[in-house]
PDB file of N, CA and C in Angstrom:
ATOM      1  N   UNK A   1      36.197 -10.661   4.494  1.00  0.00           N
ATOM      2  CA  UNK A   1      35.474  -9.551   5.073  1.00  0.00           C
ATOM      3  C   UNK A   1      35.228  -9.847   6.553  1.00  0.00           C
ATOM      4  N   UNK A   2      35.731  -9.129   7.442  1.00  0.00           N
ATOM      5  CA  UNK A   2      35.142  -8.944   8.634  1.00  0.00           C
ATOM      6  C   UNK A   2      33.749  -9.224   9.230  1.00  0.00           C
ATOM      7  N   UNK A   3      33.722  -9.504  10.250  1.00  0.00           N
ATOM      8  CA  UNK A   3      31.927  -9.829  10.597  1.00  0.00           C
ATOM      9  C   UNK A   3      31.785  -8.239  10.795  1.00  0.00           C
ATOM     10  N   UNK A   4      32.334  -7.440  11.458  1.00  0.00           N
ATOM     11  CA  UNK A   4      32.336  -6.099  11.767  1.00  0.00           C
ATOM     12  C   UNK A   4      31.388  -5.248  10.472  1.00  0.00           C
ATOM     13  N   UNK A   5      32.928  -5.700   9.602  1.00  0.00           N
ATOM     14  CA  UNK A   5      32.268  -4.767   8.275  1.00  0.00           C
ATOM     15  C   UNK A   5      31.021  -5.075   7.563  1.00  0.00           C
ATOM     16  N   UNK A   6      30.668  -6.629   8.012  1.00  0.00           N
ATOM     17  CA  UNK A   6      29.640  -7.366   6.950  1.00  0.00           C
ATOM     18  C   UNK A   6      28.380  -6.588   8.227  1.00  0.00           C
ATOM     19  N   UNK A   7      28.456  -6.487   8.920  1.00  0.00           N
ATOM     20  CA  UNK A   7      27.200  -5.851   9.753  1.00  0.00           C
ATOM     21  C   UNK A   7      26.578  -4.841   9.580  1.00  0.00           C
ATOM     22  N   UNK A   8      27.758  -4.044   9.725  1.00  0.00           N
ATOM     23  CA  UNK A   8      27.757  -2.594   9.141  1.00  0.00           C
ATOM     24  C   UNK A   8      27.425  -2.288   7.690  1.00  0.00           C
ATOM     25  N   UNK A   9      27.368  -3.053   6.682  1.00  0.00           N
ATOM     26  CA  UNK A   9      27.024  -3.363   5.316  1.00  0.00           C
ATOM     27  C   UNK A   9      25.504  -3.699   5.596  1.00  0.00           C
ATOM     28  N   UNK A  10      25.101  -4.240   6.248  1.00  0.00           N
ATOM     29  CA  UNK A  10      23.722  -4.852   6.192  1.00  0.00           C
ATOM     30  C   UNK A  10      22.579  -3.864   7.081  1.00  0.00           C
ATOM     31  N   UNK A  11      23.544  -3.556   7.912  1.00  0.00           N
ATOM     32  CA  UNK A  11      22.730  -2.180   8.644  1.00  0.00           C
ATOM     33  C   UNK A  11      22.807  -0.958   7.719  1.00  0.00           C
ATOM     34  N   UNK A  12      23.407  -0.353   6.741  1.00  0.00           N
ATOM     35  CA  UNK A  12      23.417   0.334   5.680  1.00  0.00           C
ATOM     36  C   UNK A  12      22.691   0.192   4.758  1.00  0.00           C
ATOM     37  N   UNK A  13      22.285  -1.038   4.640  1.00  0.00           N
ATOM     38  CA  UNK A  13      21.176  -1.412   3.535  1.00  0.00           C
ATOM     39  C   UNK A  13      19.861  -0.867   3.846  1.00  0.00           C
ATOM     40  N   UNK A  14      19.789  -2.164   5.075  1.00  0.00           N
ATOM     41  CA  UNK A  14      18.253  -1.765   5.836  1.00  0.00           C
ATOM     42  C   UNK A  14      18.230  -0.620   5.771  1.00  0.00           C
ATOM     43  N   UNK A  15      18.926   0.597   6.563  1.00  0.00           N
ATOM     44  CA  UNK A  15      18.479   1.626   6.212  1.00  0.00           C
ATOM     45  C   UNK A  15      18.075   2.488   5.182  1.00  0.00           C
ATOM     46  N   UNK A  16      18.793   2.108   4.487  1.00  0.00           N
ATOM     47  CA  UNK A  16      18.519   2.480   2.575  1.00  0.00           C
ATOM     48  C   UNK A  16      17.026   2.581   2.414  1.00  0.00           C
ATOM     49  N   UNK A  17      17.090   0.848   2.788  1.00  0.00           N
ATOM     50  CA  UNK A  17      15.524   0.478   2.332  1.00  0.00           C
ATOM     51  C   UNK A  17      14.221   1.340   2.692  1.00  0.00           C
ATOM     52  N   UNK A  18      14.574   1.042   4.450  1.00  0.00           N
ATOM     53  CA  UNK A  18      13.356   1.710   5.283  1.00  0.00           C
ATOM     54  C   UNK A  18      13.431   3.310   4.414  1.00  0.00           C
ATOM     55  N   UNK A  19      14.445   4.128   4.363  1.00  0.00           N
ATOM     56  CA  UNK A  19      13.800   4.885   4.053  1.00  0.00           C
ATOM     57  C   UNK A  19      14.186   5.986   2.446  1.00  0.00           C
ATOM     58  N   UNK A  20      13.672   5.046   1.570  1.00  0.00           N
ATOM     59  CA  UNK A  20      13.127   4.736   0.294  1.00  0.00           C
ATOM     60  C   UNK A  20      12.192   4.715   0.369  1.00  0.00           C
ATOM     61  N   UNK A  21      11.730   5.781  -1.123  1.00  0.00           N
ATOM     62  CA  UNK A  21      10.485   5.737  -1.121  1.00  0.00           C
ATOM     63  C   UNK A  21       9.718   4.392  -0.981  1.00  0.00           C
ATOM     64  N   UNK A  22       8.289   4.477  -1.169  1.00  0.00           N
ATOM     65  CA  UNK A  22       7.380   3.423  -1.177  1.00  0.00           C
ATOM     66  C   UNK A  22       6.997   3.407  -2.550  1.00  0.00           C
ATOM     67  N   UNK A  23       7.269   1.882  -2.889  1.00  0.00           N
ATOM     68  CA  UNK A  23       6.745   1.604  -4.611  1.00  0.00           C
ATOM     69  C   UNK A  23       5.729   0.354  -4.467  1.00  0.00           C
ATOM     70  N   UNK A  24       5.055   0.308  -5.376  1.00  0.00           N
ATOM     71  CA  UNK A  24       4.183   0.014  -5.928  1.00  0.00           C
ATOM     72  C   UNK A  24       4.211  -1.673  -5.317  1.00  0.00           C
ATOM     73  N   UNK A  25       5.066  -1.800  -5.522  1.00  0.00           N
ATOM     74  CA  UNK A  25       5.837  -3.501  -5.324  1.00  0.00           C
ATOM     75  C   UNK A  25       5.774  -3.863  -3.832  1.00  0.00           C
ATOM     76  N   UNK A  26       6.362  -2.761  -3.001  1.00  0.00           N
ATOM     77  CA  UNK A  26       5.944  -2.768  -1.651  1.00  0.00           C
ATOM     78  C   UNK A  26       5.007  -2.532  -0.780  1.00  0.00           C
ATOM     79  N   UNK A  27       3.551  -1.504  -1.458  1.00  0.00           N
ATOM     80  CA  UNK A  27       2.468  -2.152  -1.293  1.00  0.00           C
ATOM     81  C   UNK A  27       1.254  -3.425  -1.456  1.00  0.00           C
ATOM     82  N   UNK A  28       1.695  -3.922  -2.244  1.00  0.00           N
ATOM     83  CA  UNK A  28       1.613  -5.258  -3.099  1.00  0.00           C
ATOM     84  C   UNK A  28       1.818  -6.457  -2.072  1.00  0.00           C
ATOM     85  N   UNK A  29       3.185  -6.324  -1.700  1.00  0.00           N
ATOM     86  CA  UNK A  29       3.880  -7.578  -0.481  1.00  0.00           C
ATOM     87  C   UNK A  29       2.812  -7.143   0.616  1.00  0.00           C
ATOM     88  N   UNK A  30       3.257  -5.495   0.952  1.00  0.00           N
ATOM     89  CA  UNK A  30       2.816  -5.345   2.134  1.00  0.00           C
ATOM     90  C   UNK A  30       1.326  -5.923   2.622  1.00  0.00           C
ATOM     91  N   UNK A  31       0.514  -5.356   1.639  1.00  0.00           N
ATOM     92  CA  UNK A  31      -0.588  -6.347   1.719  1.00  0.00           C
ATOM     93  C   UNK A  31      -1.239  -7.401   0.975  1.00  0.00           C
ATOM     94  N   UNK A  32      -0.478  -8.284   0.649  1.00  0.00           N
ATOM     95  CA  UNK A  32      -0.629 -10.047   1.003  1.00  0.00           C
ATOM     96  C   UNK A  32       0.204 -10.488   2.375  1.00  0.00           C
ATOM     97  N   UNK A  33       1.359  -9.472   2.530  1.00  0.00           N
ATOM     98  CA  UNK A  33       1.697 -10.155   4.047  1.00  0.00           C
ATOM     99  C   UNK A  33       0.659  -9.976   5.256  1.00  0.00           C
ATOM    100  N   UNK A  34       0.227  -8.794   4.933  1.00  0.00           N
ATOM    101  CA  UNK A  34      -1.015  -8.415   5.996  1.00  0.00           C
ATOM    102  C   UNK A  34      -2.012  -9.228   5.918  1.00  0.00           C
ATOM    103  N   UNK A  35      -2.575  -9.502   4.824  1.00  0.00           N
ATOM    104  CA  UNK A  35      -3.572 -10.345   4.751  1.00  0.00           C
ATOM    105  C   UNK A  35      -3.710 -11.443   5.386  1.00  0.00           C
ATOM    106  N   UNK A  36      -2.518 -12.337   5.068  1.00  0.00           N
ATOM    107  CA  UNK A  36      -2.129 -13.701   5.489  1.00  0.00           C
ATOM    108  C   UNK A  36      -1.936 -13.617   6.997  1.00  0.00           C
ATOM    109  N   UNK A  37      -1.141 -12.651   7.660  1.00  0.00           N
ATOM    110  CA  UNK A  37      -1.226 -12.264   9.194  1.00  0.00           C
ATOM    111  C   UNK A  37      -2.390 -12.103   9.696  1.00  0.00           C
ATOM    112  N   UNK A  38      -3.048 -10.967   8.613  1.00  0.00           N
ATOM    113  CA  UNK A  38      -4.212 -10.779   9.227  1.00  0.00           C
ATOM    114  C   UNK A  38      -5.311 -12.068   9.559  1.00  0.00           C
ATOM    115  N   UNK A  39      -5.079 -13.072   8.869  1.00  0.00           N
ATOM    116  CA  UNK A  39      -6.273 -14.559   9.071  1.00  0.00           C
ATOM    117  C   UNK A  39      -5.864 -15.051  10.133  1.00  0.00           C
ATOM    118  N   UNK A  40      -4.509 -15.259  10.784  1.00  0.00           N
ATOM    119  CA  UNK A  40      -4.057 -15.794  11.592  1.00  0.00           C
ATOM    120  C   UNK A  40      -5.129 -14.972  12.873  1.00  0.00           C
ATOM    121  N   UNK A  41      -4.289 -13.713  12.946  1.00  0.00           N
ATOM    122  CA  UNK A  41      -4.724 -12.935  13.812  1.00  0.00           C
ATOM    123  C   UNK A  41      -6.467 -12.919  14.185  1.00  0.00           C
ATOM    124  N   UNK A  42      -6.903 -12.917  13.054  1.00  0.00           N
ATOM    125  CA  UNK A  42      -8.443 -13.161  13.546  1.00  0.00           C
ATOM    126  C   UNK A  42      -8.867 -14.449  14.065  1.00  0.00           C
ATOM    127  N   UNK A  43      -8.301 -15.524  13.011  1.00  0.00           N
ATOM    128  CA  UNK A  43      -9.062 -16.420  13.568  1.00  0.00           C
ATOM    129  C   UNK A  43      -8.496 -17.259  14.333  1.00  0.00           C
ATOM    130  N   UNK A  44      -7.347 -17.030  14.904  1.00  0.00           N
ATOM    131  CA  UNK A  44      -6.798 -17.420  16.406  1.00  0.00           C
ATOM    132  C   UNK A  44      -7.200 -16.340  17.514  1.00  0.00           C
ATOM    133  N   UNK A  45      -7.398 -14.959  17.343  1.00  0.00           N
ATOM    134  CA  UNK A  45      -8.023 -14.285  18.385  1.00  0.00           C
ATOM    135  C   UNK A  45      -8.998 -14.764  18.710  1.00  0.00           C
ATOM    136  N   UNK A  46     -10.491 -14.686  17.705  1.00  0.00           N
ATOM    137  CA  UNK A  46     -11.745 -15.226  18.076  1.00  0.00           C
ATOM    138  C   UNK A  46     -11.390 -16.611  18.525  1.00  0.00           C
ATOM    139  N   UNK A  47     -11.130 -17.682  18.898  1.00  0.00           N
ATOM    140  CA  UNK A  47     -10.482 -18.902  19.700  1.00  0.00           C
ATOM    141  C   UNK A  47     -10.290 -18.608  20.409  1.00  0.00           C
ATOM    142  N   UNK A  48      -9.008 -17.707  20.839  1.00  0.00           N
ATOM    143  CA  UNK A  48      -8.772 -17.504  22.036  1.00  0.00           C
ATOM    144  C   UNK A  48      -9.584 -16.599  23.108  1.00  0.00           C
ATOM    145  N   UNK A  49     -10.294 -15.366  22.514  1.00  0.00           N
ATOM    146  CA  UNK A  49     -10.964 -14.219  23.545  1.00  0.00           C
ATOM    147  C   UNK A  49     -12.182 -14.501  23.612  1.00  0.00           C
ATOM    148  N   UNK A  50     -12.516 -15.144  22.577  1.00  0.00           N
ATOM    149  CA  UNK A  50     -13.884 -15.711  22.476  1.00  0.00           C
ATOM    150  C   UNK A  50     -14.427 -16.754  23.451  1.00  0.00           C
ATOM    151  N   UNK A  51     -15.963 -16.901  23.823  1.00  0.00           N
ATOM    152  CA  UNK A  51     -16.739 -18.229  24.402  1.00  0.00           C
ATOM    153  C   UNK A  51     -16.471 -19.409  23.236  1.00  0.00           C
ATOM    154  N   UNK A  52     -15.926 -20.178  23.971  1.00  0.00           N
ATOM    155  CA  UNK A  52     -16.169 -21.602  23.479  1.00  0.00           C
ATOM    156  C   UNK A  52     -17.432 -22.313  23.144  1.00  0.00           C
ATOM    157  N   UNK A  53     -17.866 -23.370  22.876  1.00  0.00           N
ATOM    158  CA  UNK A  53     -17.554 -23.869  21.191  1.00  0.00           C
ATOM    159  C   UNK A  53     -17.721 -22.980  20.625  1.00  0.00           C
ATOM    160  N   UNK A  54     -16.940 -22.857  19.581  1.00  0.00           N
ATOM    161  CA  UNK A  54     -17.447 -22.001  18.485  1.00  0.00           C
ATOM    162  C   UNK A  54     -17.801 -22.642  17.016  1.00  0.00           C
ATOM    163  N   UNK A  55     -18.216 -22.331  16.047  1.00  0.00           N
ATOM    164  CA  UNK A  55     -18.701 -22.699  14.738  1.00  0.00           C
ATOM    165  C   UNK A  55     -17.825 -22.330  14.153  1.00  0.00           C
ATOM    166  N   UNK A  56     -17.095 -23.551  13.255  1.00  0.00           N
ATOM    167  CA  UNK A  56     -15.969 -22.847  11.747  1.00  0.00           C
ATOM    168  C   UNK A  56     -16.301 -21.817  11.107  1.00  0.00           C
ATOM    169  N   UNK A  57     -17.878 -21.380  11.049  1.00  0.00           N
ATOM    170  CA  UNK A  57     -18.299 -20.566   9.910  1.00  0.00           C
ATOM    171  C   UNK A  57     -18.042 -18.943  10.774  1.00  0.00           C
ATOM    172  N   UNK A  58     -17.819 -18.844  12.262  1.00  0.00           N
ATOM    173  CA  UNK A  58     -17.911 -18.059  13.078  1.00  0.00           C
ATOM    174  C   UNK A  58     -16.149 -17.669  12.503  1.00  0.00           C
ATOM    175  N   UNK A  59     -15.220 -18.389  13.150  1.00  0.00           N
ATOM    176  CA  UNK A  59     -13.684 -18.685  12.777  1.00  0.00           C
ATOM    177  C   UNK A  59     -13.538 -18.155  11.395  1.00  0.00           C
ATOM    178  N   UNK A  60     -13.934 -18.803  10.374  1.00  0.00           N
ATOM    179  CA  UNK A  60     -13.537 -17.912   8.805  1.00  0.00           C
ATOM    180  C   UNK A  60     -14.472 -16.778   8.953  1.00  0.00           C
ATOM    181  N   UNK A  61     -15.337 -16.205   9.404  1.00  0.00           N
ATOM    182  CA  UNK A  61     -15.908 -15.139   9.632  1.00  0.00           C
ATOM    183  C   UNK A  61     -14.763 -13.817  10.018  1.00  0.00           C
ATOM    184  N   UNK A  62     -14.278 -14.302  10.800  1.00  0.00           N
ATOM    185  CA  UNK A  62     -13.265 -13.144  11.773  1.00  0.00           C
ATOM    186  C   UNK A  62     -12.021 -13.321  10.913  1.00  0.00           C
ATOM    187  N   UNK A  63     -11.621 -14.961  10.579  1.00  0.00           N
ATOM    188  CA  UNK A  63     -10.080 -14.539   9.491  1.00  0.00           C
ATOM    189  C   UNK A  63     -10.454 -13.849   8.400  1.00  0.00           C
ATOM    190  N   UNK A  64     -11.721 -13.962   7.925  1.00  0.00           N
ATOM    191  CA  UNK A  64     -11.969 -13.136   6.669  1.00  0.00           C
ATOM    192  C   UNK A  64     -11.648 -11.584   6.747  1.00  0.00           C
ATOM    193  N   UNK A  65     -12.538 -11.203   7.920  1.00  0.00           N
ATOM    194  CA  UNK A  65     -12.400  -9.971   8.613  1.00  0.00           C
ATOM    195  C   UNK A  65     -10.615  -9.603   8.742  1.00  0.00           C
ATOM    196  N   UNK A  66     -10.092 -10.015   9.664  1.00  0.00           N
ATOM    197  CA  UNK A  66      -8.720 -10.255   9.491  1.00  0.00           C
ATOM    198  C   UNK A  66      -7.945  -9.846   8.439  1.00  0.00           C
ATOM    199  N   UNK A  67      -7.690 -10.792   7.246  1.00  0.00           N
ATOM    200  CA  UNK A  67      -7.654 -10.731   6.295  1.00  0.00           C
ATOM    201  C   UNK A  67      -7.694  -9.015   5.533  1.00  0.00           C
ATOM    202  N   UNK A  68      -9.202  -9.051   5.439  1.00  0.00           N
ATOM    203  CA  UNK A  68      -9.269  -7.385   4.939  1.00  0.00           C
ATOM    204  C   UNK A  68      -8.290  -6.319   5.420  1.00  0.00           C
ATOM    205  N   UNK A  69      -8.640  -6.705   7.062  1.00  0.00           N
ATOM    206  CA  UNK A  69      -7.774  -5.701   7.983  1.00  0.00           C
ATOM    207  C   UNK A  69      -6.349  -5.550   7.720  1.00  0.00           C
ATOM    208  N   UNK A  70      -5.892  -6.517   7.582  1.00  0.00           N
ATOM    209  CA  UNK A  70      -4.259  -6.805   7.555  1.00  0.00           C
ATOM    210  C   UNK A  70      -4.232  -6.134   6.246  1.00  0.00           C
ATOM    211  N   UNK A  71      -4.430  -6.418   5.084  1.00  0.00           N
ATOM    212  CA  UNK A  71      -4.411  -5.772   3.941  1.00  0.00           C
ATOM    213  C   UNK A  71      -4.029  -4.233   4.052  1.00  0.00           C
ATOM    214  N   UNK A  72      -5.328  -3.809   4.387  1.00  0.00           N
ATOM    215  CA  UNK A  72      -5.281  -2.218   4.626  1.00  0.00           C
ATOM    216  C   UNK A  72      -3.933  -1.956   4.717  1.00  0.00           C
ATOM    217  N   UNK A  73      -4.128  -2.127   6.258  1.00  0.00           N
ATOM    218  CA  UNK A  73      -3.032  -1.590   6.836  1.00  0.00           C
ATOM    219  C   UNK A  73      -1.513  -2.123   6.331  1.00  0.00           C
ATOM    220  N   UNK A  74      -1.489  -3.455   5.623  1.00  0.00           N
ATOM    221  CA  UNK A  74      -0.302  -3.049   4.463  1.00  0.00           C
ATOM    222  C   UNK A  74      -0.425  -2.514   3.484  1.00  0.00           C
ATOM    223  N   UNK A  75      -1.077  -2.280   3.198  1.00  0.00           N
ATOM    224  CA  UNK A  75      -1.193  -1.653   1.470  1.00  0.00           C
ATOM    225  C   UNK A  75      -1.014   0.060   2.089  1.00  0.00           C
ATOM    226  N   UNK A  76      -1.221   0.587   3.583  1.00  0.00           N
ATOM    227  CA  UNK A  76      -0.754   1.925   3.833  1.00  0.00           C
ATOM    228  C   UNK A  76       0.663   1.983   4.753  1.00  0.00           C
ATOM    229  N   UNK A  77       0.712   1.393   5.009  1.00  0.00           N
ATOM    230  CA  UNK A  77       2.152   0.639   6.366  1.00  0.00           C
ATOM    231  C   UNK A  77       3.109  -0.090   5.907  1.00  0.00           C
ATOM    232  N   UNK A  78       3.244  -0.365   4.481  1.00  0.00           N
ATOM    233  CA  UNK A  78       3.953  -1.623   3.924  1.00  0.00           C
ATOM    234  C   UNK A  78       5.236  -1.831   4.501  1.00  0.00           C
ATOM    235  N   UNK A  79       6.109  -1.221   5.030  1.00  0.00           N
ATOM    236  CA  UNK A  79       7.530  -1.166   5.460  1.00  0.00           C
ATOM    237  C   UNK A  79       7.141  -1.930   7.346  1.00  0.00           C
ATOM    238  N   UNK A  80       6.363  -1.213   7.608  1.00  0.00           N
ATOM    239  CA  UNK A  80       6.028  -1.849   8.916  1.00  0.00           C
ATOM    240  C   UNK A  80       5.081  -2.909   8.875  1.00  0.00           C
ATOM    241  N   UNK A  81       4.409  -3.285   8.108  1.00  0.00           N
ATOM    242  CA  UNK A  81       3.730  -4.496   8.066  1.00  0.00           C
ATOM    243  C   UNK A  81       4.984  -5.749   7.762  1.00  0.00           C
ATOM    244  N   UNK A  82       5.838  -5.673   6.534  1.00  0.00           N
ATOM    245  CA  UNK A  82       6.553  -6.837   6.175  1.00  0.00           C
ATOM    246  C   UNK A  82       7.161  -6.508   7.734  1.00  0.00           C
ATOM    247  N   UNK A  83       7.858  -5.858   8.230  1.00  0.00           N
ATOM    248  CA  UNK A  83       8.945  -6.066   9.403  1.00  0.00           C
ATOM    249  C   UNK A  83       8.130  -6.939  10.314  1.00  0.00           C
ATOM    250  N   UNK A  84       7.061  -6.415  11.200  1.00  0.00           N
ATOM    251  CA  UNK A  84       6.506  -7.132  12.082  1.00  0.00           C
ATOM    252  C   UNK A  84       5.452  -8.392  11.863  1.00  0.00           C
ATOM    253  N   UNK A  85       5.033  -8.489  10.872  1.00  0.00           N
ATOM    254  CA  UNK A  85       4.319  -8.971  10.747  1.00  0.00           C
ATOM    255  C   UNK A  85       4.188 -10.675   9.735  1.00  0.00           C
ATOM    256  N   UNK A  86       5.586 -10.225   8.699  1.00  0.00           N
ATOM    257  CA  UNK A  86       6.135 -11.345   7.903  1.00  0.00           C
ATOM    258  C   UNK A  86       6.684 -12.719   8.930  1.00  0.00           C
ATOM    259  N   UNK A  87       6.766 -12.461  10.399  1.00  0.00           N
ATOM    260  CA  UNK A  87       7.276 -13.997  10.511  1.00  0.00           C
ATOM    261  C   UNK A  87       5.878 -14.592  11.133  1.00  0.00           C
ATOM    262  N   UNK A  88       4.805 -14.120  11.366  1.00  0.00           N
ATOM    263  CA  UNK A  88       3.465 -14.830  11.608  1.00  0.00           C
ATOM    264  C   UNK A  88       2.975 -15.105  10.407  1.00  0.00           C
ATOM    265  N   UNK A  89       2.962 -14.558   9.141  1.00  0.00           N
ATOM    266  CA  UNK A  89       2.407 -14.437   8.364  1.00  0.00           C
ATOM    267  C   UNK A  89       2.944 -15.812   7.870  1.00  0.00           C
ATOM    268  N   UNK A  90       4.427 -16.038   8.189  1.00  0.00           N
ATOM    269  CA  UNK A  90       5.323 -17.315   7.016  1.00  0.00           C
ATOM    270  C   UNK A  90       5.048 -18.089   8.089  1.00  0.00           C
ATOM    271  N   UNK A  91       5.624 -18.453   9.312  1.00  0.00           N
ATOM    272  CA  UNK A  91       5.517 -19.544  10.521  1.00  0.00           C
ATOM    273  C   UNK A  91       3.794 -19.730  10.729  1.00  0.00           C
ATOM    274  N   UNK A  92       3.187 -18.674  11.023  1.00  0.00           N
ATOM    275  CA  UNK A  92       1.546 -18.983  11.160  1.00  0.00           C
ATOM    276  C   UNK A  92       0.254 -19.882  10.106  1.00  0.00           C
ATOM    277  N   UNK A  93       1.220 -20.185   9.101  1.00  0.00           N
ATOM    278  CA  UNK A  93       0.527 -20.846   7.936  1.00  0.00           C
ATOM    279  C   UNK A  93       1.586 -22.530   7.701  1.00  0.00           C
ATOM    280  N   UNK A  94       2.800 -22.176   8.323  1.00  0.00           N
ATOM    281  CA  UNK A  94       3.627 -23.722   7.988  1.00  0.00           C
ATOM    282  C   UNK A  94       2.978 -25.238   8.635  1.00  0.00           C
ATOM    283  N   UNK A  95       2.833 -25.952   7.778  1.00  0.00           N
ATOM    284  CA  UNK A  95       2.693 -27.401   8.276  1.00  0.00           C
ATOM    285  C   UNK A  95       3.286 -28.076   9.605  1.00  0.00           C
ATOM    286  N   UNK A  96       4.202 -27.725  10.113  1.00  0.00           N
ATOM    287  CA  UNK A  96       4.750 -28.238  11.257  1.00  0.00           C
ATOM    288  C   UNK A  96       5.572 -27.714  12.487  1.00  0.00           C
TER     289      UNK A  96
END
């Protein structure tokens, strides 16, 4: 198979996918991927925009917050949450 054709195969898919309905399964991912983004997102924002020192209990405060947030908005966004949001969600939690 061609790289040509194998591209064009995979860009045919994706599109399939994106626009397929939304099931049950893909709100589900969508928000645990959100979720897990969403902790990052909070509790590296509050670090970063925030006054220094801060208190851990301040930090899981805002990923908690986070957390919720990200949810939502996958459990209503699920197609756009996994796209943008799945490689913080997997790299933002890895050991090294």
């Amino acid at each position: 198979m061609r790289m040509q054709d194998w591209l064009r195969e995979r860009i045919t898919r994706a599109l399939a996918w994106w626009r397929a309905p939304v099931t049950a399964r893909d709100r589900v991912t969508g928000a645990v991927v959100g979720g897990m983004a969403g902790f990052w997102i909070g509790a590296l924002g509050r670090i970063v925009v925030g006054p220094l020192p801060v208190g851990v209990a301040v930090v899981l405060l805002w990923g908690a917050v986070g957390i919720a947030a990200g949810a939502l908005f996958g459990r209503f966004r699920p197609r756009v949450t996994f796209v943008f949001l799945l490689p913080l969600a997997a790299f933002g939690c890895s050991p090294g």
